[in-house]
N, C-alpha and C. Protein backbone atom coordinates (compact mmCIF):
# COMPACT_ATOMS: atom_id res chain seq x y z
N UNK A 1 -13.95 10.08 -18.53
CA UNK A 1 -15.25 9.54 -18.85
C UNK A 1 -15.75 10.17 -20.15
N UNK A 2 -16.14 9.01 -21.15
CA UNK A 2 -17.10 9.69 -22.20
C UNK A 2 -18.18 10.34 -21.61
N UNK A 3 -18.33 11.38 -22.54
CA UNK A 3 -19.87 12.17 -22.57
C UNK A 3 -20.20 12.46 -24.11
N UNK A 4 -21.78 12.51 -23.85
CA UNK A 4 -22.10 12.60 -25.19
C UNK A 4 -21.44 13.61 -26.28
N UNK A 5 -21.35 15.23 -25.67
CA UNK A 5 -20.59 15.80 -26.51
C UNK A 5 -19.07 16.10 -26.78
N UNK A 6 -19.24 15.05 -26.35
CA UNK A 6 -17.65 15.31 -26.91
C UNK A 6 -17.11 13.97 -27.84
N UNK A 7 -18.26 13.25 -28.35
CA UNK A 7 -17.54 12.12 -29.76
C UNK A 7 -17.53 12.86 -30.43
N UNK A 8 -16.80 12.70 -31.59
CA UNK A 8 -16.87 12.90 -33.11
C UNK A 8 -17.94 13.50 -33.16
N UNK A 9 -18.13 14.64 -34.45
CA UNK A 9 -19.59 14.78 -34.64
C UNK A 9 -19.99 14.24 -36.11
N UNK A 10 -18.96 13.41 -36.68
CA UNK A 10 -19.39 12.36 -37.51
C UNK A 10 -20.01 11.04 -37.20
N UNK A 11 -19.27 10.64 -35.87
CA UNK A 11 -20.12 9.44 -35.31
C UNK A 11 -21.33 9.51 -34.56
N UNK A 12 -21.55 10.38 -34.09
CA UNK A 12 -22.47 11.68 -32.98
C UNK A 12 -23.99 11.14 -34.58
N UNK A 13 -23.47 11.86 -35.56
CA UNK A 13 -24.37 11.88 -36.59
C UNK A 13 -24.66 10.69 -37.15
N UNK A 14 -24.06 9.68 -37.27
CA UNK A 14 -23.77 8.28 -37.88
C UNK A 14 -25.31 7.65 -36.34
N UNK A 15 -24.75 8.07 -35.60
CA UNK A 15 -25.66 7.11 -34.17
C UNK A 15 -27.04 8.06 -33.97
N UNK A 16 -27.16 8.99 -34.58
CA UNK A 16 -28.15 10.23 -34.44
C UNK A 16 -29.23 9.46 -35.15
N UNK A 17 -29.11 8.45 -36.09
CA UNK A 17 -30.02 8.17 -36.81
C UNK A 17 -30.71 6.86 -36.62
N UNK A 18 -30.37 6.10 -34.92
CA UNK A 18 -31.22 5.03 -34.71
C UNK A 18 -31.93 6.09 -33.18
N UNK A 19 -32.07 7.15 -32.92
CA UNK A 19 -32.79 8.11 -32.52
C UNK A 19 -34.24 7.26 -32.10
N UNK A 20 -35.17 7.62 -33.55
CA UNK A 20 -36.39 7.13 -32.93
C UNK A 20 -36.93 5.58 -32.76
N UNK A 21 -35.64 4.71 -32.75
CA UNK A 21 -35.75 3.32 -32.13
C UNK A 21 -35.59 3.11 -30.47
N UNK A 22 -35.45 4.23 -29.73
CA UNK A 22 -34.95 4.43 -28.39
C UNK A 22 -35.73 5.21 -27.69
N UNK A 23 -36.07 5.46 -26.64
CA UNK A 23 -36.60 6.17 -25.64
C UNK A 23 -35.23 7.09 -25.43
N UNK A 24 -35.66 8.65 -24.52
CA UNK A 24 -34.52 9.37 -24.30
C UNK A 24 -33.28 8.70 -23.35
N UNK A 25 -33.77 7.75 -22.33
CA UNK A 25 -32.79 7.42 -21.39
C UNK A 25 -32.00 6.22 -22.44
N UNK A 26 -32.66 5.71 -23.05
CA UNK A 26 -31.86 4.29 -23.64
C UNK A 26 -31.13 4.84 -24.42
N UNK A 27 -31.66 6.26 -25.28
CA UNK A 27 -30.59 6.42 -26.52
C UNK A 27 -29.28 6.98 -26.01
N UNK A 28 -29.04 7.65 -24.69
CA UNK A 28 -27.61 7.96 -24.36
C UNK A 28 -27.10 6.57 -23.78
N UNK A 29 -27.76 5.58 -23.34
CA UNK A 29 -26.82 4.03 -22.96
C UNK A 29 -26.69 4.06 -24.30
N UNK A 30 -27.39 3.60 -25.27
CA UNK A 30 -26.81 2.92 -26.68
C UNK A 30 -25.97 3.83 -27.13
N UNK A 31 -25.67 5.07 -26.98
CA UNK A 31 -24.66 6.05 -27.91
C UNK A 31 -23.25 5.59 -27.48
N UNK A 32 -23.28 5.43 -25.71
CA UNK A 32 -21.88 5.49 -25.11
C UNK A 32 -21.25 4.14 -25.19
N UNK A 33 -22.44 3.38 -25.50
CA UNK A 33 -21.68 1.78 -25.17
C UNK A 33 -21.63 1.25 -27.00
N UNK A 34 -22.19 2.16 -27.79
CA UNK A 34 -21.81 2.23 -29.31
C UNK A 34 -20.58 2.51 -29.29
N UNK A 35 -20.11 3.90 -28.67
CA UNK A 35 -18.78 4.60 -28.76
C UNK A 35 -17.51 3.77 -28.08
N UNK A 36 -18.07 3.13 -26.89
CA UNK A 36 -17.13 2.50 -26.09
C UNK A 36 -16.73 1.04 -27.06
N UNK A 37 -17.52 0.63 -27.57
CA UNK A 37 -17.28 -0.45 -29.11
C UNK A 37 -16.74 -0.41 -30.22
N UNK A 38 -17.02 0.81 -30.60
CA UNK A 38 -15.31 1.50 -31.79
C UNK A 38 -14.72 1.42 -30.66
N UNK A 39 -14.37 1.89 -29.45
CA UNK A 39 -13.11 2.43 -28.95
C UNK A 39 -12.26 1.47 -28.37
N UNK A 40 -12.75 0.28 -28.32
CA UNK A 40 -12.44 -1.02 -27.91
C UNK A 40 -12.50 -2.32 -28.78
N UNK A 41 -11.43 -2.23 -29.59
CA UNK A 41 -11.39 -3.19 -30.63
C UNK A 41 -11.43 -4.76 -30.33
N UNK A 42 -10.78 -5.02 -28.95
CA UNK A 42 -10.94 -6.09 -28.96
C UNK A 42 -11.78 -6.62 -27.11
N UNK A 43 -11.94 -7.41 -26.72
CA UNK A 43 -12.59 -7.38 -25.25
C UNK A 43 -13.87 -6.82 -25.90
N UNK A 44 -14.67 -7.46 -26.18
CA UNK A 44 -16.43 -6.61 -27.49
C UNK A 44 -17.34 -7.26 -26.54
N UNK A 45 -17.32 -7.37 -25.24
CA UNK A 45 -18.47 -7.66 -24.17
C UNK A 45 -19.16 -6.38 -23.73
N UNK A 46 -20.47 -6.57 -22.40
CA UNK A 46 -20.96 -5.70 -22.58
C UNK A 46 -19.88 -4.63 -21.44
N UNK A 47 -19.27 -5.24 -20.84
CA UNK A 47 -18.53 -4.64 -19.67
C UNK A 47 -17.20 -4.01 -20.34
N UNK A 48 -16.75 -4.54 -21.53
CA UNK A 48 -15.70 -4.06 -22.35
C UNK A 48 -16.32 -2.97 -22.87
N UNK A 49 -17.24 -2.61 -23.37
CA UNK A 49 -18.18 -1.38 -24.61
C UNK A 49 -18.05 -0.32 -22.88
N UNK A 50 -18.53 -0.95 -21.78
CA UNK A 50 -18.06 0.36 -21.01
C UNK A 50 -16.55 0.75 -20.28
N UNK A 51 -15.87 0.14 -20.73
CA UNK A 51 -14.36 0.01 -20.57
C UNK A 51 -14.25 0.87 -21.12
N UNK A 52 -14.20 0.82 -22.93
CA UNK A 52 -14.19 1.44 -23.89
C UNK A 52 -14.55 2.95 -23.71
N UNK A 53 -15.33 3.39 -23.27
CA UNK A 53 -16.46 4.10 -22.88
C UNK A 53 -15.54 5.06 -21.91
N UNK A 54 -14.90 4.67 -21.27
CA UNK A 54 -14.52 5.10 -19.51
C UNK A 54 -15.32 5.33 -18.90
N UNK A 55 -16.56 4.36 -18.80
CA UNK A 55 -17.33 4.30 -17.65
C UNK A 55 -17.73 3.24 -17.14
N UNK A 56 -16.50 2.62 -16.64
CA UNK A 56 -16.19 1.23 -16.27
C UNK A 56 -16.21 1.75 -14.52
N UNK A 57 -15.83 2.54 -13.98
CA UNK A 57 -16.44 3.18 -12.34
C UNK A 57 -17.13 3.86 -12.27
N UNK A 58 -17.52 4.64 -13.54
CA UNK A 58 -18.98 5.69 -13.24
C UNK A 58 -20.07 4.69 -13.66
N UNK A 59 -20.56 4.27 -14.50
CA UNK A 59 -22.02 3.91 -14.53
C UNK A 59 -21.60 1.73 -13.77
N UNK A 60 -22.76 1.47 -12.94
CA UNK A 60 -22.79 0.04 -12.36
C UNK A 60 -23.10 -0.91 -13.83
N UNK A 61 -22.37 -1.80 -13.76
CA UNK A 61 -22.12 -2.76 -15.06
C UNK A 61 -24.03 -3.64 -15.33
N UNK A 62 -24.51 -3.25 -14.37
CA UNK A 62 -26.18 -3.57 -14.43
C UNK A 62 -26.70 -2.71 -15.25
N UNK A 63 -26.35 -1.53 -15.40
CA UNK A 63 -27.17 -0.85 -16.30
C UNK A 63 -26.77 -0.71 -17.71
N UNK A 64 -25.55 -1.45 -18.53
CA UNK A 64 -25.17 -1.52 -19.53
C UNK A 64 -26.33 -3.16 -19.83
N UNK A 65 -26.58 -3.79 -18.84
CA UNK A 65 -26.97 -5.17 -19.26
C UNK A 65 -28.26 -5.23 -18.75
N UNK A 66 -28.75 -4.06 -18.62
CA UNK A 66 -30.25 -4.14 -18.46
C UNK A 66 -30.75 -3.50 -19.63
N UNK A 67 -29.94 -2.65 -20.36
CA UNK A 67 -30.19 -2.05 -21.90
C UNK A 67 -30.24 -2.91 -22.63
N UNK A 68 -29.64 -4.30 -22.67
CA UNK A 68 -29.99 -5.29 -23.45
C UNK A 68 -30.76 -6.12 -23.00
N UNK A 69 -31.03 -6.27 -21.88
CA UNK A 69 -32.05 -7.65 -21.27
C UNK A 69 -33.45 -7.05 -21.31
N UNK A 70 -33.85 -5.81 -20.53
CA UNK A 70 -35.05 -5.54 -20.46
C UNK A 70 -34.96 -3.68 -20.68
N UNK A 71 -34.70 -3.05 -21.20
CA UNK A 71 -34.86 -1.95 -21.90
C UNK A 71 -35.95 -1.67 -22.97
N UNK A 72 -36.90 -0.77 -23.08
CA UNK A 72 -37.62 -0.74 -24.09
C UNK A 72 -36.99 0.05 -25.77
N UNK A 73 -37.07 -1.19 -26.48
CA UNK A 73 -36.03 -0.87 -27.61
C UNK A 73 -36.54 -1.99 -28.65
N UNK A 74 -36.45 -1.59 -29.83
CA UNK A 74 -36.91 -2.89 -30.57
C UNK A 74 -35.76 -3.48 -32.17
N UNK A 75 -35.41 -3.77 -31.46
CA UNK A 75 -34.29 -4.78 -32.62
C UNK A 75 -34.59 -5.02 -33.89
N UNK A 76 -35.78 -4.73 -34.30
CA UNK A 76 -36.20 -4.70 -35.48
C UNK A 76 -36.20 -3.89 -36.35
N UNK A 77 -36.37 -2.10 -35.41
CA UNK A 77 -36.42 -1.23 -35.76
C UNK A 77 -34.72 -0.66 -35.69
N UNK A 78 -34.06 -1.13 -35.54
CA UNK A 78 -32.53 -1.27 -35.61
C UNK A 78 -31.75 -1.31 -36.76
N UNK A 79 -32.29 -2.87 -36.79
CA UNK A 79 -31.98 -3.30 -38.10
C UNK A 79 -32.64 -2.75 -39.33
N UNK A 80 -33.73 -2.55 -39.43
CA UNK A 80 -33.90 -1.59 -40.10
C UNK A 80 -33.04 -0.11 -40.31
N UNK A 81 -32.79 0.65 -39.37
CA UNK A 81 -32.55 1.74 -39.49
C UNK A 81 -30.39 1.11 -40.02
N UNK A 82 -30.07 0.24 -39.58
CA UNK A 82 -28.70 -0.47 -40.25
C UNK A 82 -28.88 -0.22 -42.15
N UNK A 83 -30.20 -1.12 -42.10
CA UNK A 83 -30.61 -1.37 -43.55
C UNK A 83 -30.65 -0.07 -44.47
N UNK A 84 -31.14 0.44 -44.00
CA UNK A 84 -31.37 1.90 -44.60
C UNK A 84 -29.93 3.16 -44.96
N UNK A 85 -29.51 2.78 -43.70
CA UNK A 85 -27.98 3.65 -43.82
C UNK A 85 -27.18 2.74 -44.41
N UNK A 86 -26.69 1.36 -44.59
CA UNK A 86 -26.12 0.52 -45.66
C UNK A 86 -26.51 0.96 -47.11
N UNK A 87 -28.04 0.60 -47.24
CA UNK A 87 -28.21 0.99 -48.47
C UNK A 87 -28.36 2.61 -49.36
N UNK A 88 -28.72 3.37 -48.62
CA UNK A 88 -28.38 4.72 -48.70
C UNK A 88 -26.57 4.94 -48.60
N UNK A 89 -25.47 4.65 -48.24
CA UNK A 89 -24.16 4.89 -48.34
C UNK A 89 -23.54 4.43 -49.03
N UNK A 90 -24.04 2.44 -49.26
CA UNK A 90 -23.27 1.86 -49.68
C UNK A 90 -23.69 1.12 -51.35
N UNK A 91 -24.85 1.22 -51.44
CA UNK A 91 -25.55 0.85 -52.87
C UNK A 91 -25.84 2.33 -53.81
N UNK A 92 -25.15 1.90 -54.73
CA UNK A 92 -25.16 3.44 -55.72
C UNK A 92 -26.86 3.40 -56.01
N UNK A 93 -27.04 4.54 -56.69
CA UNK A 93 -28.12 5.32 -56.78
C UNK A 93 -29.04 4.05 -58.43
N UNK A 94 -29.95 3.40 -58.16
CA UNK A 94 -30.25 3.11 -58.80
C UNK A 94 -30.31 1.50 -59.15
N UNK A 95 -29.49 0.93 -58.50
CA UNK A 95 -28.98 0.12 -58.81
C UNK A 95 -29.54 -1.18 -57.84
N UNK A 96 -29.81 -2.77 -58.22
CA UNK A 96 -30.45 -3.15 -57.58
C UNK A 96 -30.09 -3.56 -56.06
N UNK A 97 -30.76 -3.50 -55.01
CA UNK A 97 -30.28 -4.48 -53.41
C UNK A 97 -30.13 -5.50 -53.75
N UNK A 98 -28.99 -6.45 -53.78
CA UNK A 98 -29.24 -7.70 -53.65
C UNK A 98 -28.82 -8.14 -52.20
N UNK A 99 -29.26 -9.43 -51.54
CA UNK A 99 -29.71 -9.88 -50.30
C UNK A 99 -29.47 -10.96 -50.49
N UNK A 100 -28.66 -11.50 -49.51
CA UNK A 100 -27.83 -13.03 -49.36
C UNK A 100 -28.57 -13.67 -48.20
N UNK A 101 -29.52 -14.57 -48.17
CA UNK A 101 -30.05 -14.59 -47.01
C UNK A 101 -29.52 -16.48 -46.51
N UNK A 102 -29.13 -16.79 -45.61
CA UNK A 102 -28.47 -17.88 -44.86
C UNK A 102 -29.16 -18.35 -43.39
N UNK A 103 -29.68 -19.39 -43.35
CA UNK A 103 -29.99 -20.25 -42.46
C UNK A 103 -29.25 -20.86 -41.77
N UNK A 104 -28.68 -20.64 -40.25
CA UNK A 104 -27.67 -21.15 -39.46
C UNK A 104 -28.33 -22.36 -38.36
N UNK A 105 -27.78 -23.21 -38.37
CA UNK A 105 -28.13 -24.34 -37.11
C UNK A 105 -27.25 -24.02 -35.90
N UNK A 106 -27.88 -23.29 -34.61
CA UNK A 106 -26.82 -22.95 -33.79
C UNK A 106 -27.41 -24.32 -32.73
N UNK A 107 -26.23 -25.32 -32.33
CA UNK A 107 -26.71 -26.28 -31.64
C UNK A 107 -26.41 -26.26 -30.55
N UNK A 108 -27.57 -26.60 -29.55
CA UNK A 108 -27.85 -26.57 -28.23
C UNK A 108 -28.83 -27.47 -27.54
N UNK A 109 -28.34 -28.31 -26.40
CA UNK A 109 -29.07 -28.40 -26.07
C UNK A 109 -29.53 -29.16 -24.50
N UNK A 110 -30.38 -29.39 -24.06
CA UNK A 110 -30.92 -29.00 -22.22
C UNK A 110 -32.25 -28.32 -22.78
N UNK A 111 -33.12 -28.88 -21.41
CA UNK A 111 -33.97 -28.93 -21.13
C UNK A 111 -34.30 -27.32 -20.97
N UNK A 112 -33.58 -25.97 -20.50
CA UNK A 112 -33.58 -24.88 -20.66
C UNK A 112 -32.93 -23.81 -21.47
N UNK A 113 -32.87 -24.49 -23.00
CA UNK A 113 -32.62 -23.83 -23.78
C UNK A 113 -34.04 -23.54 -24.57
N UNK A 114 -34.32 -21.96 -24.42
CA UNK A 114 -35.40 -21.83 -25.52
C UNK A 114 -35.34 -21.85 -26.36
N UNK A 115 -36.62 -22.09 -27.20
CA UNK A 115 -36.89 -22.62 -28.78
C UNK A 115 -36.03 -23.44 -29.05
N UNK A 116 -35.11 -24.46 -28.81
CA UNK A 116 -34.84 -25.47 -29.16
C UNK A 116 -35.48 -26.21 -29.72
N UNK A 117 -34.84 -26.72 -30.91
CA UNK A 117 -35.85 -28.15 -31.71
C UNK A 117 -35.01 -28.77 -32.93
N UNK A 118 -35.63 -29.73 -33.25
CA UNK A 118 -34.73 -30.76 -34.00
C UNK A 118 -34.97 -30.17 -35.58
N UNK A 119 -34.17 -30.07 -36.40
CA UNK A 119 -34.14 -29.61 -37.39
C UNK A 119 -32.88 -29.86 -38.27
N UNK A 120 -32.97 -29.55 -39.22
CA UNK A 120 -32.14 -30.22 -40.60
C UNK A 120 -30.95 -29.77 -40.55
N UNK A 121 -29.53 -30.35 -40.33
CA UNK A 121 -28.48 -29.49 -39.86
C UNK A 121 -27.35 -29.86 -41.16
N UNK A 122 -27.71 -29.07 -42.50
CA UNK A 122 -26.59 -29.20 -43.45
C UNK A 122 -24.83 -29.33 -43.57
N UNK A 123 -24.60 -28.67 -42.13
CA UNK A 123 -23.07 -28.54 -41.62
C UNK A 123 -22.72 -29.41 -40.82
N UNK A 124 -23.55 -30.83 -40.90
CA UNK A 124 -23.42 -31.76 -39.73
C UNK A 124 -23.04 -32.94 -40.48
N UNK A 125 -22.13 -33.63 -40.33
CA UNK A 125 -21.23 -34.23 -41.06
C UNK A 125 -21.73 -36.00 -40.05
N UNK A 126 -22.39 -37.10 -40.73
CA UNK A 126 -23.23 -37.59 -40.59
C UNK A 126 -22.72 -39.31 -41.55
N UNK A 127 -22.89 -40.36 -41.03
CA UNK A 127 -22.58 -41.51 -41.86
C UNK A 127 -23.33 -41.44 -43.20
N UNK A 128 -23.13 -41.72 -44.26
CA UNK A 128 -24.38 -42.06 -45.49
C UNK A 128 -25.28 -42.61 -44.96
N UNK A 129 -26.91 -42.04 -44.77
CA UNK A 129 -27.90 -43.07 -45.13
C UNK A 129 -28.42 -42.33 -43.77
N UNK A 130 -27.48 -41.75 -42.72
CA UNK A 130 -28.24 -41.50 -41.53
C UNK A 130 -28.92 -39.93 -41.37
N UNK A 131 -29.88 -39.59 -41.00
CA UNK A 131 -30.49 -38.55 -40.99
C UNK A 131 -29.27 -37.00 -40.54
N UNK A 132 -29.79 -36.07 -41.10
CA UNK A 132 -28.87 -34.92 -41.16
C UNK A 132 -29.57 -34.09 -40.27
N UNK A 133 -29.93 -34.19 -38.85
CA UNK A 133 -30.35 -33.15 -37.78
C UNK A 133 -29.60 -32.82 -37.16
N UNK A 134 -30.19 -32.06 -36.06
CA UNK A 134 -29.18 -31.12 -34.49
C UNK A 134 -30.19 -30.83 -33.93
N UNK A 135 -30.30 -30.68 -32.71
CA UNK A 135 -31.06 -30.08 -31.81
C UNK A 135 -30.45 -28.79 -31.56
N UNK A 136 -31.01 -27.48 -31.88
CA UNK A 136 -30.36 -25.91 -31.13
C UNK A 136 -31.92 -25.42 -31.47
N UNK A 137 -31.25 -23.56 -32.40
CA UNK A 137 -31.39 -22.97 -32.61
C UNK A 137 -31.19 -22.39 -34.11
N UNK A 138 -32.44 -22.37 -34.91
CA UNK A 138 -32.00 -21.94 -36.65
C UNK A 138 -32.46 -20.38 -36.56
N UNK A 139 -30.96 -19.98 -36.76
CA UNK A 139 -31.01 -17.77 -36.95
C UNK A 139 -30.99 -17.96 -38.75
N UNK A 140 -31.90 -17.26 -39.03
CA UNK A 140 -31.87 -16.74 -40.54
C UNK A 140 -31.08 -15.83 -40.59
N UNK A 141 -30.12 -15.33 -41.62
CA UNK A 141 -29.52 -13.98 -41.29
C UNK A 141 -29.65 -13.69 -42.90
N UNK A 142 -29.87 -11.98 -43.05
CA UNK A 142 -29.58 -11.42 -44.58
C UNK A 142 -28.90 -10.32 -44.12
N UNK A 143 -27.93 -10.21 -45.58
CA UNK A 143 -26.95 -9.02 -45.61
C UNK A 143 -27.39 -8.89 -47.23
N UNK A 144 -27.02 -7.89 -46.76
CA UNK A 144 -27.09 -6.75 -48.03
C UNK A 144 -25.30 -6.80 -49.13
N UNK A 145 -25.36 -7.15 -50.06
CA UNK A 145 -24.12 -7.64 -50.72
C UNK A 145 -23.68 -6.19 -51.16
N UNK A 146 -22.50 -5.90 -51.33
CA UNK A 146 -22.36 -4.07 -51.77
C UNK A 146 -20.67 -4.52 -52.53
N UNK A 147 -20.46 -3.70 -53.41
CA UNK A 147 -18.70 -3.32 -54.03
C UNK A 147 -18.40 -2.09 -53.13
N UNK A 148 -17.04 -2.56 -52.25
CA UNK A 148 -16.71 -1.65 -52.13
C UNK A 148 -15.28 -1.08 -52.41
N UNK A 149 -15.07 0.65 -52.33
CA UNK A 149 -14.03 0.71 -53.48
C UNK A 149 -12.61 0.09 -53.36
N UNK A 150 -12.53 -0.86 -52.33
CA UNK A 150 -11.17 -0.93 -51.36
C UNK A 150 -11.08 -2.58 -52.23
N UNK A 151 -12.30 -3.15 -52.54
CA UNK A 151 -12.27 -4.54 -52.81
C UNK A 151 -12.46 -4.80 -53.84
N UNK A 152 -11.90 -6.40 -54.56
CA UNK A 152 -12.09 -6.44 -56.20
C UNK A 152 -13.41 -7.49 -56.29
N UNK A 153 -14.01 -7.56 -55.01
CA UNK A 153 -15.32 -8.62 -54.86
C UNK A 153 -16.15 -8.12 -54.35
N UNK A 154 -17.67 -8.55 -54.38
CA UNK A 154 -18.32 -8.03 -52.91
C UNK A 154 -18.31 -8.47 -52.15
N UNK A 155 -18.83 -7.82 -50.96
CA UNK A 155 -18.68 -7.97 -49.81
C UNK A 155 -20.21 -7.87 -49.19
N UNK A 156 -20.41 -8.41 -48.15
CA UNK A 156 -21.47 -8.78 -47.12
C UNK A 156 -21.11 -9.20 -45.91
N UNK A 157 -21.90 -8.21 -45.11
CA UNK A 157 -21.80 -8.53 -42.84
C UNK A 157 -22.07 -9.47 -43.05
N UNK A 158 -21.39 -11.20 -42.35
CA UNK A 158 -21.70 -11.80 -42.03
C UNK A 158 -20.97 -12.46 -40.79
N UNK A 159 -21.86 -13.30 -40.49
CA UNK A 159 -21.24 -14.08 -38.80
C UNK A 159 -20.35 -15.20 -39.52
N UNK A 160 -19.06 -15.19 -39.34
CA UNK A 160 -18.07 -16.38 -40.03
C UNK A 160 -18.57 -17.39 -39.26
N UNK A 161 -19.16 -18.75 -40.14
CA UNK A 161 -19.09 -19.66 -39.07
C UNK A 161 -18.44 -20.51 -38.26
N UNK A 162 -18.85 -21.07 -37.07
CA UNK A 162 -17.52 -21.19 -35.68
C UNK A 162 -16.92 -19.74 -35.26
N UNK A 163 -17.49 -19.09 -35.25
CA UNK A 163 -16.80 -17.99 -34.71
C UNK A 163 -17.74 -17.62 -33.06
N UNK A 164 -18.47 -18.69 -32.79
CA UNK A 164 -19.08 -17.97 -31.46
C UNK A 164 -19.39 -16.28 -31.27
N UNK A 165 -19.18 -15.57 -30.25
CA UNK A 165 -19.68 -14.63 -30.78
C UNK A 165 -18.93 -13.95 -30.96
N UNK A 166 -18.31 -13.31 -31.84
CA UNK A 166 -17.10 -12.66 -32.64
C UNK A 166 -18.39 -11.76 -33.17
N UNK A 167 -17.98 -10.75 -33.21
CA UNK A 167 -18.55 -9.50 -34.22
C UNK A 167 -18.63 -10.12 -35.53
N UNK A 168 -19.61 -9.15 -36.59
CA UNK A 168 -19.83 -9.30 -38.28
C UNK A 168 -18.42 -8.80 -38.40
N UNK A 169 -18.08 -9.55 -39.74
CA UNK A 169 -17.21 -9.47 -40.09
C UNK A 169 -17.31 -8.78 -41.43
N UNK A 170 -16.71 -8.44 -42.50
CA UNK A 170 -16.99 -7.65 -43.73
C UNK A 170 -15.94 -9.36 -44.36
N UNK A 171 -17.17 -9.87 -45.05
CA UNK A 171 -16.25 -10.90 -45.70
C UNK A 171 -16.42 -10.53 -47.35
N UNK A 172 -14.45 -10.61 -47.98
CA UNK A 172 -14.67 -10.84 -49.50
C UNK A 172 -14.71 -12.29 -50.13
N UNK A 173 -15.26 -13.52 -49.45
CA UNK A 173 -15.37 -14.10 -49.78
C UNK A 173 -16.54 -14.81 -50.74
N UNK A 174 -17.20 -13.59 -50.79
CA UNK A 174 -18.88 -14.00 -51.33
C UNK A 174 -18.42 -14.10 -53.01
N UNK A 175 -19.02 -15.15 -53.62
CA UNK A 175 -18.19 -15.70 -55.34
C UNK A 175 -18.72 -14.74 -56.07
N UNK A 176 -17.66 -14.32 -57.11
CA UNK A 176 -17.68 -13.52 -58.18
C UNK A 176 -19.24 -13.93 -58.93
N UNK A 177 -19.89 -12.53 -59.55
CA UNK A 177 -21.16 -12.67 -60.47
C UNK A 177 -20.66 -12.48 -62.19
């Protein structure tokens, strides 16, 4: 079984710093089921992150999925604290953020899908002349564009699209400036 002291104390420090986005009990779920997510490259569910973890018979698979359903934690303050350690590691000293920001049509739909609504669906391939909608869900997403030293392009987290839920990916596909 993982325990807290005994990760890395590079990753220990890397996860040390979404700290005051967590209450004390949530920040050891988010550390172990962080750790159990490197440690589990592929199977990236919430029951896999405690696979990963080896605490797939010690902790009940309810309390990995109550850290995400109803845990007090705020996703905002997350991403933020992402934002901050991206741009502090990965943008040299001085130099400007630039921000790729993308509007996704995730389509869905039933009578119990929330926020559902009809909206402009550019990836929806449509006769000439007939309206370009979908009924789902529109996620805005921004990444932060960075060089990094491994690549001859930049690069930016993004969700490949059709990929359901597949992890960010580090794509070099973003076009030369």
């Amino acid at each position: 079984m993982l325990r807290m002291h005994t990760l890395p104390p590079s990753l220990f420090e890397l996860l040390d710093a979404f700290r005051p986005c967590f209450t004390a009990p949530t920040f050891t779920t988010f550390v172990l089921l962080a750790a159990g997510l490197v440690a589990r490259p592929a199977g990236r569910s919430v029951c896999g992150m405690l696979a990963g973890a080896g605490l797939g018979g010690v902790w009940h698979h309810s309390r990995a999925h109550r850290f995400f359903a109803a845990a007090r934690w705020s996703a905002d303050e997350v991403g933020l604290t992402v934002l901050r350690l991206v741009v502090g590691w990965l943008v040299p000293a001085r130099s400007p953020v630039v921000i790729a920001v993308d509007d996704t049509m995730f389509r869905r739909s039933g009578r119990k899908v929330h926020a559902a609504h009809w909206a402009y669906d550019g990836s929806r391939r449509v006769a000439p002349g007939s309206p370009q909608v979908s009924r789902g869900n529109t996620f805005v997403v921004a990444a932060v564009v960075v060089m990094l030293p491994f690549l001859q392009r930049p690069a930016a987290l993004r969700r490949r699209p059709g990929s359901g839920a597949r992890a960010a990916r580090l794509s070099p596909r973003w076009p030369a400036s």
